[in-house]
C-alpha atoms as a PDB file:
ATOM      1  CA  UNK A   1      87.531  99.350 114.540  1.00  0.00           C
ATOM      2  CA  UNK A   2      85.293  98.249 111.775  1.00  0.00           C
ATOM      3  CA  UNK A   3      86.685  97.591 108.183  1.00  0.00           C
ATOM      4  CA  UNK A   4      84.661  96.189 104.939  1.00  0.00           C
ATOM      5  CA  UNK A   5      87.302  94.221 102.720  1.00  0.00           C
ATOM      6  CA  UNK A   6      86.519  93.623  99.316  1.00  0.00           C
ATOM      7  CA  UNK A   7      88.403  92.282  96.445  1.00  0.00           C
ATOM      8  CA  UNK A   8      88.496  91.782  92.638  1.00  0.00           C
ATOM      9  CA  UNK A   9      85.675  93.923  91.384  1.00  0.00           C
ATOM     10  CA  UNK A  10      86.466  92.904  87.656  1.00  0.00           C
ATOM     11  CA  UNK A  11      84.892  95.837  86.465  1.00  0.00           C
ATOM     12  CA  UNK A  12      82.236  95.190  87.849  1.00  0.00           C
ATOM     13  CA  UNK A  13      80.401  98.220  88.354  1.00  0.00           C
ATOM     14  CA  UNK A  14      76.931  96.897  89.200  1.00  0.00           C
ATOM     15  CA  UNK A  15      77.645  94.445  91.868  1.00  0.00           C
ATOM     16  CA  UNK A  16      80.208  97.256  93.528  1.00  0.00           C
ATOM     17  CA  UNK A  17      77.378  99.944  93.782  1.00  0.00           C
ATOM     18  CA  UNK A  18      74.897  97.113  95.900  1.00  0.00           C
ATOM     19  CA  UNK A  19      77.927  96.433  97.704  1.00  0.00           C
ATOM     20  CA  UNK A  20      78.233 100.129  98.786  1.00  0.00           C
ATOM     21  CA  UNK A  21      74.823 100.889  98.814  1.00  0.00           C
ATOM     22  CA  UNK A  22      74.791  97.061 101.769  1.00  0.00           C
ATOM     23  CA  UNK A  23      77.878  99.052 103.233  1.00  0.00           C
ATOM     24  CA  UNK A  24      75.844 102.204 104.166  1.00  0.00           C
ATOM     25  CA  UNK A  25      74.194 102.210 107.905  1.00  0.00           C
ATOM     26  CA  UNK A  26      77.036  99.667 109.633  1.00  0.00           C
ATOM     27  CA  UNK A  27      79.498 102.255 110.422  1.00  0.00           C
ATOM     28  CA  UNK A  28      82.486 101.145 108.236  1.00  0.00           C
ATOM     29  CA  UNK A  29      85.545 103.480 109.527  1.00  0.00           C
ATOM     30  CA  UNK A  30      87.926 101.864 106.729  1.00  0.00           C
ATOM     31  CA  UNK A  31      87.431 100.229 103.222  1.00  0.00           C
ATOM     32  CA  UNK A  32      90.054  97.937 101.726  1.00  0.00           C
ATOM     33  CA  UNK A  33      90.190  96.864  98.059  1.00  0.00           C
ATOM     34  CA  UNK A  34      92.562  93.791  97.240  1.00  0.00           C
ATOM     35  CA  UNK A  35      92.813  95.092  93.946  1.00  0.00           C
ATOM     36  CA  UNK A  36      92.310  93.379  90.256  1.00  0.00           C
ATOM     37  CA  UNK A  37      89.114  96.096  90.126  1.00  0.00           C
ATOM     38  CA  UNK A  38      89.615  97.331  86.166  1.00  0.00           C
ATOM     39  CA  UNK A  39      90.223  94.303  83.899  1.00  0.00           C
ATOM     40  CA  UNK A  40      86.935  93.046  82.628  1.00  0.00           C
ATOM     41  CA  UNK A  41      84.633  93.886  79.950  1.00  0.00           C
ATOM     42  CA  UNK A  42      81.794  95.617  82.365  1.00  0.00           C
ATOM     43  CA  UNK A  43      82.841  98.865  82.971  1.00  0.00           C
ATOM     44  CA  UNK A  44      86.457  99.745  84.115  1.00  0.00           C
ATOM     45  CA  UNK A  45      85.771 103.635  83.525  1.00  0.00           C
ATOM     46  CA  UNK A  46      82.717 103.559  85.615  1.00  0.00           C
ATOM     47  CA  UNK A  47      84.625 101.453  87.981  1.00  0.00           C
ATOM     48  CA  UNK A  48      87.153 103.706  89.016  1.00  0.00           C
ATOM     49  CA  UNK A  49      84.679 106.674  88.991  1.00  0.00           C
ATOM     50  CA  UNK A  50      82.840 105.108  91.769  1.00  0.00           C
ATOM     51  CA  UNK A  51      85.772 103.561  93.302  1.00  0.00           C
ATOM     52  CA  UNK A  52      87.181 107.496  93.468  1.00  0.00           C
ATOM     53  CA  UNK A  53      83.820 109.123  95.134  1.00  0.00           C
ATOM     54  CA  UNK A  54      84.537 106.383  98.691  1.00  0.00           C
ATOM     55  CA  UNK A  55      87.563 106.476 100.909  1.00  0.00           C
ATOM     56  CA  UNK A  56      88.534 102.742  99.467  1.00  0.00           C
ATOM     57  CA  UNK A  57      92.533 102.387 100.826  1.00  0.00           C
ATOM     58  CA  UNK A  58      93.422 100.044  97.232  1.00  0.00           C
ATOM     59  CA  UNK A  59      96.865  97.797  96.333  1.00  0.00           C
ATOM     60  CA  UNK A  60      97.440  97.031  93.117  1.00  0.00           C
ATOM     61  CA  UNK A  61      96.371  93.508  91.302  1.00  0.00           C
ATOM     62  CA  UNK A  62      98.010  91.203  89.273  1.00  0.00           C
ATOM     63  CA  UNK A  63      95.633  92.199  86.311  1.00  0.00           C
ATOM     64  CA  UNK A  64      95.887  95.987  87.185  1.00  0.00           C
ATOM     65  CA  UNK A  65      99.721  95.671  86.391  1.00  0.00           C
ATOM     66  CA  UNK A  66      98.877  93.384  83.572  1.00  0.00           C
ATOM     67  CA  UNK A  67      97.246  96.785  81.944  1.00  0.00           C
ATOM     68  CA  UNK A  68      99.924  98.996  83.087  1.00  0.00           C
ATOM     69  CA  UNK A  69     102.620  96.140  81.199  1.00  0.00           C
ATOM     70  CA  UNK A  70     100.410  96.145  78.005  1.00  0.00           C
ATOM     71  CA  UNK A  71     102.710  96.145  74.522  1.00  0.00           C
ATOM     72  CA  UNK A  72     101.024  97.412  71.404  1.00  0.00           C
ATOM     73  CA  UNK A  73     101.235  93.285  70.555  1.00  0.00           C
ATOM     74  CA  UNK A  74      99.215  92.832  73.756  1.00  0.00           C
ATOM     75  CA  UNK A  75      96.880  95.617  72.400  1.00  0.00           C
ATOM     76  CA  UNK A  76      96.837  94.422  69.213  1.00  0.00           C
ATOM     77  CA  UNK A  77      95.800  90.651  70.215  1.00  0.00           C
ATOM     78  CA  UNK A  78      93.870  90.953  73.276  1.00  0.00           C
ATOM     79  CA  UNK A  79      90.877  92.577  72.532  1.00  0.00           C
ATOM     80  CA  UNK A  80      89.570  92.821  76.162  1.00  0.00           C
ATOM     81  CA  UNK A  81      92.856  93.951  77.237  1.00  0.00           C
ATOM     82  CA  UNK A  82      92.374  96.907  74.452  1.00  0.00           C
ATOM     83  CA  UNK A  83      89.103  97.574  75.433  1.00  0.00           C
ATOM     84  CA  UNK A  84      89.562  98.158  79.246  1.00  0.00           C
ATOM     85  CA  UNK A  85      93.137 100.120  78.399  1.00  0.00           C
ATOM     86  CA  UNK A  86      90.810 102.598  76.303  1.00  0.00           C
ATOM     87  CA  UNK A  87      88.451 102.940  78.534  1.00  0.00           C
ATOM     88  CA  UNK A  88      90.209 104.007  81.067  1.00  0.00           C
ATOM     89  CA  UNK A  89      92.245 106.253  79.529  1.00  0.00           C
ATOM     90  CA  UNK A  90      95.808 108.081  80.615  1.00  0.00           C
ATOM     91  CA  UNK A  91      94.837 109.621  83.985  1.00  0.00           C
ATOM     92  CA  UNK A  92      93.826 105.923  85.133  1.00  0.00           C
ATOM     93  CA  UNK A  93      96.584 104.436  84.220  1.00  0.00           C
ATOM     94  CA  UNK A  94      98.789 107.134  86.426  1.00  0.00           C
ATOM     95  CA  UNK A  95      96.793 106.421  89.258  1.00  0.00           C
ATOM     96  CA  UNK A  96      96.809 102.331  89.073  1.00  0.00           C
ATOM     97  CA  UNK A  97     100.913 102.779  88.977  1.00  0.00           C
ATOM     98  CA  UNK A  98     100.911 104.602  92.020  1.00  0.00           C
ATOM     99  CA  UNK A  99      98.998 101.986  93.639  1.00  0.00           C
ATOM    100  CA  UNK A 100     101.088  99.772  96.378  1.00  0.00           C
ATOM    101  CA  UNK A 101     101.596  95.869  96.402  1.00  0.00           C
ATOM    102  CA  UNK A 102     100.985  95.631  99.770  1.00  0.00           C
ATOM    103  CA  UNK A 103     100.271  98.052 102.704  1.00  0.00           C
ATOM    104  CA  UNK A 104      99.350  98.104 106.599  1.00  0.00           C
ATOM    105  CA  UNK A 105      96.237  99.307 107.879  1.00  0.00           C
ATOM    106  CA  UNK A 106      98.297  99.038 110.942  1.00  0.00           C
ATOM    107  CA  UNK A 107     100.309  97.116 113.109  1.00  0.00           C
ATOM    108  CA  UNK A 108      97.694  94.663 112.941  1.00  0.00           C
ATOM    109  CA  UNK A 109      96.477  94.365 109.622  1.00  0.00           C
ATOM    110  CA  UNK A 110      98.514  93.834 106.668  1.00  0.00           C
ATOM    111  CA  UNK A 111      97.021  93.502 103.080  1.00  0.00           C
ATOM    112  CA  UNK A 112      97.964  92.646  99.584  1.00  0.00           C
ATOM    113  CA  UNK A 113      96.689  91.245  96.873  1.00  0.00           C
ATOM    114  CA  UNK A 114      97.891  87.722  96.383  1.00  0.00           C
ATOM    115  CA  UNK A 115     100.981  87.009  98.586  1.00  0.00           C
ATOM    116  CA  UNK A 116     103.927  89.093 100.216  1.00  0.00           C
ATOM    117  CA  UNK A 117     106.172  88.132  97.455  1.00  0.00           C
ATOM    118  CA  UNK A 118     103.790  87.211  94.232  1.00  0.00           C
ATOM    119  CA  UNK A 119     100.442  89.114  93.352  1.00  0.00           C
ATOM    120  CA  UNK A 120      99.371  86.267  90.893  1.00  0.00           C
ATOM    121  CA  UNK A 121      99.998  83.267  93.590  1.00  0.00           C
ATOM    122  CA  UNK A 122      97.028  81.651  95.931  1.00  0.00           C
ATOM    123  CA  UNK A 123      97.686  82.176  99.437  1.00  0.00           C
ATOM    124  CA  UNK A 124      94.989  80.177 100.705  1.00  0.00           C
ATOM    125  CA  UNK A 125      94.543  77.733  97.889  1.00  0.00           C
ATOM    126  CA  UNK A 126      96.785  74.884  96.548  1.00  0.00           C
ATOM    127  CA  UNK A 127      95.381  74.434  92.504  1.00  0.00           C
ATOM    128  CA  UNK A 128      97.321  71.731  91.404  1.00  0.00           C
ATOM    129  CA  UNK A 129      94.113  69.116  91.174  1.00  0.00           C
ATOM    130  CA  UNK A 130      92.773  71.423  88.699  1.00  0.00           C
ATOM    131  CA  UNK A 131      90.412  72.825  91.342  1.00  0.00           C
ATOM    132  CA  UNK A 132      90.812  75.073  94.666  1.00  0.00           C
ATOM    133  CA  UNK A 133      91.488  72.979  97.841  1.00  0.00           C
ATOM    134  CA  UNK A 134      92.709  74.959 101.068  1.00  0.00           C
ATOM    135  CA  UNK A 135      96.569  74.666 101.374  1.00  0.00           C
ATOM    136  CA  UNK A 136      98.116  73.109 104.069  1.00  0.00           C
ATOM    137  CA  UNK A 137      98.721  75.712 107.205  1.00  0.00           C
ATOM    138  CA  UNK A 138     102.578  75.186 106.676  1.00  0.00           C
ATOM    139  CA  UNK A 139     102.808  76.313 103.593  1.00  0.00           C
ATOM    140  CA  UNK A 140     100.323  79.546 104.130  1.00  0.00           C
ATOM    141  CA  UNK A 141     102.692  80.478 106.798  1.00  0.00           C
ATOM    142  CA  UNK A 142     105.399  80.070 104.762  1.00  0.00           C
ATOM    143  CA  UNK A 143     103.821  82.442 102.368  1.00  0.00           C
ATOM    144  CA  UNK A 144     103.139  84.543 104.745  1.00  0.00           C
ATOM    145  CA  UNK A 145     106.785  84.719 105.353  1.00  0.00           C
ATOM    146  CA  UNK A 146     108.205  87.462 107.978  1.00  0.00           C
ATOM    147  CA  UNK A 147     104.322  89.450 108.032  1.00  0.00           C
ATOM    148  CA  UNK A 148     103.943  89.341 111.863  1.00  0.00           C
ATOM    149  CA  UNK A 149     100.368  91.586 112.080  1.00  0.00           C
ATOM    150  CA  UNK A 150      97.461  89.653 113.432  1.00  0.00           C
ATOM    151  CA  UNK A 151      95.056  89.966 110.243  1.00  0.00           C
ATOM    152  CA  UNK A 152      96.299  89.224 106.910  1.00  0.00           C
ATOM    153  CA  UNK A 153      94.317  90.173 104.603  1.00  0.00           C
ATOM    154  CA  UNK A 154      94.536  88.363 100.856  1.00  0.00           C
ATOM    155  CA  UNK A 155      92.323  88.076  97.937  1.00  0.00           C
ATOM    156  CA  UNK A 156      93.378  87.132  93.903  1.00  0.00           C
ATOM    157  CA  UNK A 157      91.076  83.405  94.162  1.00  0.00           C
ATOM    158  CA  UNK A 158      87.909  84.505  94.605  1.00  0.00           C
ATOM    159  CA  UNK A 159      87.421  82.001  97.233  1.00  0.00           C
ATOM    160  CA  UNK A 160      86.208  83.742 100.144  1.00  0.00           C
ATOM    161  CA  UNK A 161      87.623  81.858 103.533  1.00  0.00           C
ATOM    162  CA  UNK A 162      89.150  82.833 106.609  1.00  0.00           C
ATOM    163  CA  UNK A 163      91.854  80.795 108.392  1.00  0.00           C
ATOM    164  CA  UNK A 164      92.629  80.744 111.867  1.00  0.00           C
ATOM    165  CA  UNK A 165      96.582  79.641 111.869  1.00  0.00           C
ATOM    166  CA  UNK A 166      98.190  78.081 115.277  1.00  0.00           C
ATOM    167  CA  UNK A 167     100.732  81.019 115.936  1.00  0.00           C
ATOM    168  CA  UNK A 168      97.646  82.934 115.662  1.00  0.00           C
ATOM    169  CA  UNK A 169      97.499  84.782 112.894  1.00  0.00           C
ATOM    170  CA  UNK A 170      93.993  85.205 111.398  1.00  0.00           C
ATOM    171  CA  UNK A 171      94.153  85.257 106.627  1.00  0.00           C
ATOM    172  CA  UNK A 172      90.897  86.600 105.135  1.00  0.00           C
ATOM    173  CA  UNK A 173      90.229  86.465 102.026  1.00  0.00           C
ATOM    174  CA  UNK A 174      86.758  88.670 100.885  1.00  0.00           C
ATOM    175  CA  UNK A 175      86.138  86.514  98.154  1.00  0.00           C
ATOM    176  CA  UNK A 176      84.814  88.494  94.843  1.00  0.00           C
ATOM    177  CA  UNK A 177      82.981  91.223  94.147  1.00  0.00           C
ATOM    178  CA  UNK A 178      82.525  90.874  90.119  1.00  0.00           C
ATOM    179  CA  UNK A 179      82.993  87.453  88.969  1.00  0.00           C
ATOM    180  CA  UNK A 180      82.375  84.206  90.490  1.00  0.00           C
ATOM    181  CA  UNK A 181      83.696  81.717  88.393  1.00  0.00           C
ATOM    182  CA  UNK A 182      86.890  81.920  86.155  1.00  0.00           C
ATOM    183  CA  UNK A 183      89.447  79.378  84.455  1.00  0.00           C
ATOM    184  CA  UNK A 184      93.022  80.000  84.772  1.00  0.00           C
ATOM    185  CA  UNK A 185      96.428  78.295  83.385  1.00  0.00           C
ATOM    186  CA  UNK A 186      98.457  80.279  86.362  1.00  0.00           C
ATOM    187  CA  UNK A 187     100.568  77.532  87.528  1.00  0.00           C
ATOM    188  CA  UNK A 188      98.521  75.139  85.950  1.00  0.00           C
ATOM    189  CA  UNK A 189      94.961  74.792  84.729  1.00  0.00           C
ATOM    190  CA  UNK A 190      92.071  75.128  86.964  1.00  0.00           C
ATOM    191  CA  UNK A 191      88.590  76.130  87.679  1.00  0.00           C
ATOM    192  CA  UNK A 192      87.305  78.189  90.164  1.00  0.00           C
ATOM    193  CA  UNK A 193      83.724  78.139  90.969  1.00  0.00           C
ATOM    194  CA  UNK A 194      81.229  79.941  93.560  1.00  0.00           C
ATOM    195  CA  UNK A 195      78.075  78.628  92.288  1.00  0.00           C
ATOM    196  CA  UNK A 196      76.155  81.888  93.097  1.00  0.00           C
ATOM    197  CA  UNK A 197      76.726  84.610  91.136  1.00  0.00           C
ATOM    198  CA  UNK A 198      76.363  87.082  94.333  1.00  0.00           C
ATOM    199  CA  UNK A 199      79.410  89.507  94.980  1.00  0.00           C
ATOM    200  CA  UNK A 200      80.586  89.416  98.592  1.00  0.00           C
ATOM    201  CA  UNK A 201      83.048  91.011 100.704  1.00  0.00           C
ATOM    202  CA  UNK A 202      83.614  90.590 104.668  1.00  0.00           C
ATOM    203  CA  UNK A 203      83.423  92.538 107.338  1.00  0.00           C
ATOM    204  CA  UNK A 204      85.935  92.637 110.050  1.00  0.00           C
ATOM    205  CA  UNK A 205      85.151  94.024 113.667  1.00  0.00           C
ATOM    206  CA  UNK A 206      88.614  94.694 115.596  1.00  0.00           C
ATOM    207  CA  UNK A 207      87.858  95.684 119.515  1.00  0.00           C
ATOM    208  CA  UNK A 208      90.745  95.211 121.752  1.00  0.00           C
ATOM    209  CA  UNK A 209      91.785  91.533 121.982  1.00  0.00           C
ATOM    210  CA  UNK A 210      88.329  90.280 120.038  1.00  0.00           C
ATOM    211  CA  UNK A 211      87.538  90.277 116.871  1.00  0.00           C
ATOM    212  CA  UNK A 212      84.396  88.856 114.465  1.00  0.00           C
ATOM    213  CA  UNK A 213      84.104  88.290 110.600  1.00  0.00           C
ATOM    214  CA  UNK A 214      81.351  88.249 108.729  1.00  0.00           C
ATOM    215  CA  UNK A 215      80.886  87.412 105.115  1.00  0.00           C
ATOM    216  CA  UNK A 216      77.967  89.119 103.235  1.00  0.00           C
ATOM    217  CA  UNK A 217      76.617  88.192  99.979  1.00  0.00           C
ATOM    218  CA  UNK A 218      74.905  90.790  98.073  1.00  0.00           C
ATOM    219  CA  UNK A 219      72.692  90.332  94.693  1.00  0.00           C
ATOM    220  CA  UNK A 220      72.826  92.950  92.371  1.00  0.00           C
ATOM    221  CA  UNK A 221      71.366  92.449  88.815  1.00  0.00           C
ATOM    222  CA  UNK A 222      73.782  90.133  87.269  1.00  0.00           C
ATOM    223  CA  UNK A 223      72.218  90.893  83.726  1.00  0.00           C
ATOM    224  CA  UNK A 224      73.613  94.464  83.122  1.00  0.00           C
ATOM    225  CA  UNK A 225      77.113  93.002  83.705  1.00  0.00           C
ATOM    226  CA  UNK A 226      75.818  90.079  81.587  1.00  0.00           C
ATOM    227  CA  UNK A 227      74.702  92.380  78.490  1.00  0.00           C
ATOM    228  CA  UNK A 228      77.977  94.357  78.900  1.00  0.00           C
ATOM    229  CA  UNK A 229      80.379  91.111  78.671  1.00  0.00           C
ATOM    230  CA  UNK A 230      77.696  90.083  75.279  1.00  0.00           C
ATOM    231  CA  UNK A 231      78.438  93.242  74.105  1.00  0.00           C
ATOM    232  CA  UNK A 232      82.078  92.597  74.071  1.00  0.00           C
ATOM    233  CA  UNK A 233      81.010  89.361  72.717  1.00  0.00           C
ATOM    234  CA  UNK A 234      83.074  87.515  76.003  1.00  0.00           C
ATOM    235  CA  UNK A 235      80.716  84.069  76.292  1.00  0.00           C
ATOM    236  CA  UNK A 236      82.794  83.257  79.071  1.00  0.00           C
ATOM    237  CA  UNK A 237      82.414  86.069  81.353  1.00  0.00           C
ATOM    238  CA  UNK A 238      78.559  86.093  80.156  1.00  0.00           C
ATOM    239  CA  UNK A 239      78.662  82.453  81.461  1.00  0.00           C
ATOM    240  CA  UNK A 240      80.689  82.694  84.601  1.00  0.00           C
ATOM    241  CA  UNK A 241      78.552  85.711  85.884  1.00  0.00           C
ATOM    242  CA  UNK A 242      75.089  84.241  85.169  1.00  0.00           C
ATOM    243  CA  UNK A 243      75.714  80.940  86.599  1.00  0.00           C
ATOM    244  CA  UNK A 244      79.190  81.531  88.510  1.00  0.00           C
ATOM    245  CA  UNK A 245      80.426  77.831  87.065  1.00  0.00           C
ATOM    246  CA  UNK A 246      83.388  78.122  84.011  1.00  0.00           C
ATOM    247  CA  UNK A 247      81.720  77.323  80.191  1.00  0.00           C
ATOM    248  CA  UNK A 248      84.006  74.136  79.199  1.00  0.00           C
ATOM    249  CA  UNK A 249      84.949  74.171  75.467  1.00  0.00           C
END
């Protein structure tokens, strides 16, 4: 069994069609999405619309149910948030909230977006030195908490990694398709930072008792998403996608 997993497109619609388009020819029989695909100032509409023309099996992001909980404040003083809930319009919007937290492929694969119990919490990644280090393996299985399949499957960091855990479990995370480098104040404030502004996703290979992983990083041209987030007149997405490091104040 072969299966491409990708996570937080961001809107990105450019980097997910090269994604696709490096998909085609290696005999993918599943495609998982992490989620966190709409909220950005790219292209949500154009987003889903490819999203809906390819078998992707998606769960729902922290940021997709951050535009399902929008107020008319949140509207009002968000002006990305506005502009990605408008673009998407109604029938969107039904279709994220039908979306899962978490799901099985399987028996052996399990996925979700962030962890069993929290869609905006790091599995992988402790945060709390302002930047990502890997957590230590008891407290991912911890988080992992009673999930017994083999492959967990992860993404919400952008950090693409995959752990091999001593009761054998195997956590992937695909890293990011649409944006390479963000800051965050979720639990406290930190940077994450790729350093290339390539999207990637992995691919995992499941036959019998073996399995292999392989992480492919795919350019795309980073300055239509670039014009789109000027557009919007969001310096910081402009920033992160160009040179996938966060612009300090």
């Amino acid at each position: 069994m072969r299966i491409a997993i990708l996570s937080d497109i961001k809107s990105n619609v450019y980097a997910l069609e090269e994604v696709i388009k490096d998909m085609e020819n290696k005999n993918v029989e599943h495609m998982i999405n992490l989620g966190d695909s709409f909220y950005g100032p790219i292209a949500p509409r154009e987003t889903f619309d490819l999203l809906q023309k390819h078998k992707f099996i998606t769960v729902c992001g922290d940021e997709d149910r951050k535009i399902l909980e929008a107020s008319l404040d949140h509207l009002k003083n968000d002006s990305l948030l506005k502009f990605v809930y408008e673009d998407l319009k109604e029938e969107v919007l039904y279709w994220i909230q039908d979306l899962p937290f978490e799901k099985f492929l399987n028996e052996d694969v399990y996925f979700t977006h962030g962890t069993q119990h929290d869609d905006s919490k790091y599995l992988l990644e402790d945060v709390s030195s302002g930047q990502a280090v890997l957590r230590n393996e008891k407290e991912i299985i911890k988080l992992i908490d009673d999930v017994e399949s083999k492959f967990v499957l992860c993404g919400h960091s952008h950090k693409a990694r995959c752990v091999n855990l001593s009761n054998g479990q195997v956590v992937i995370n695909p890293g990011s398709i649409g944006l390479q480098a963000f800051k965050s104040y979720n639990p406290c404030s930190h940077n994450i930072e790729n350093l290339s502004p390539k999207a990637s996703y992995i691919i995992l290979d499941i036959n019998k008792n073996e399995y292999n992983i392989v992480l492919h990083s795919v350019s795309y041209d980073y300055k239509k998403a670039i014009n789109k987030a000027n557009i919007r007149d969001e310096k910081a997405w402009a920033y992160a996608l160009e040179y996938a490091k966060v612009l300090e104040d």
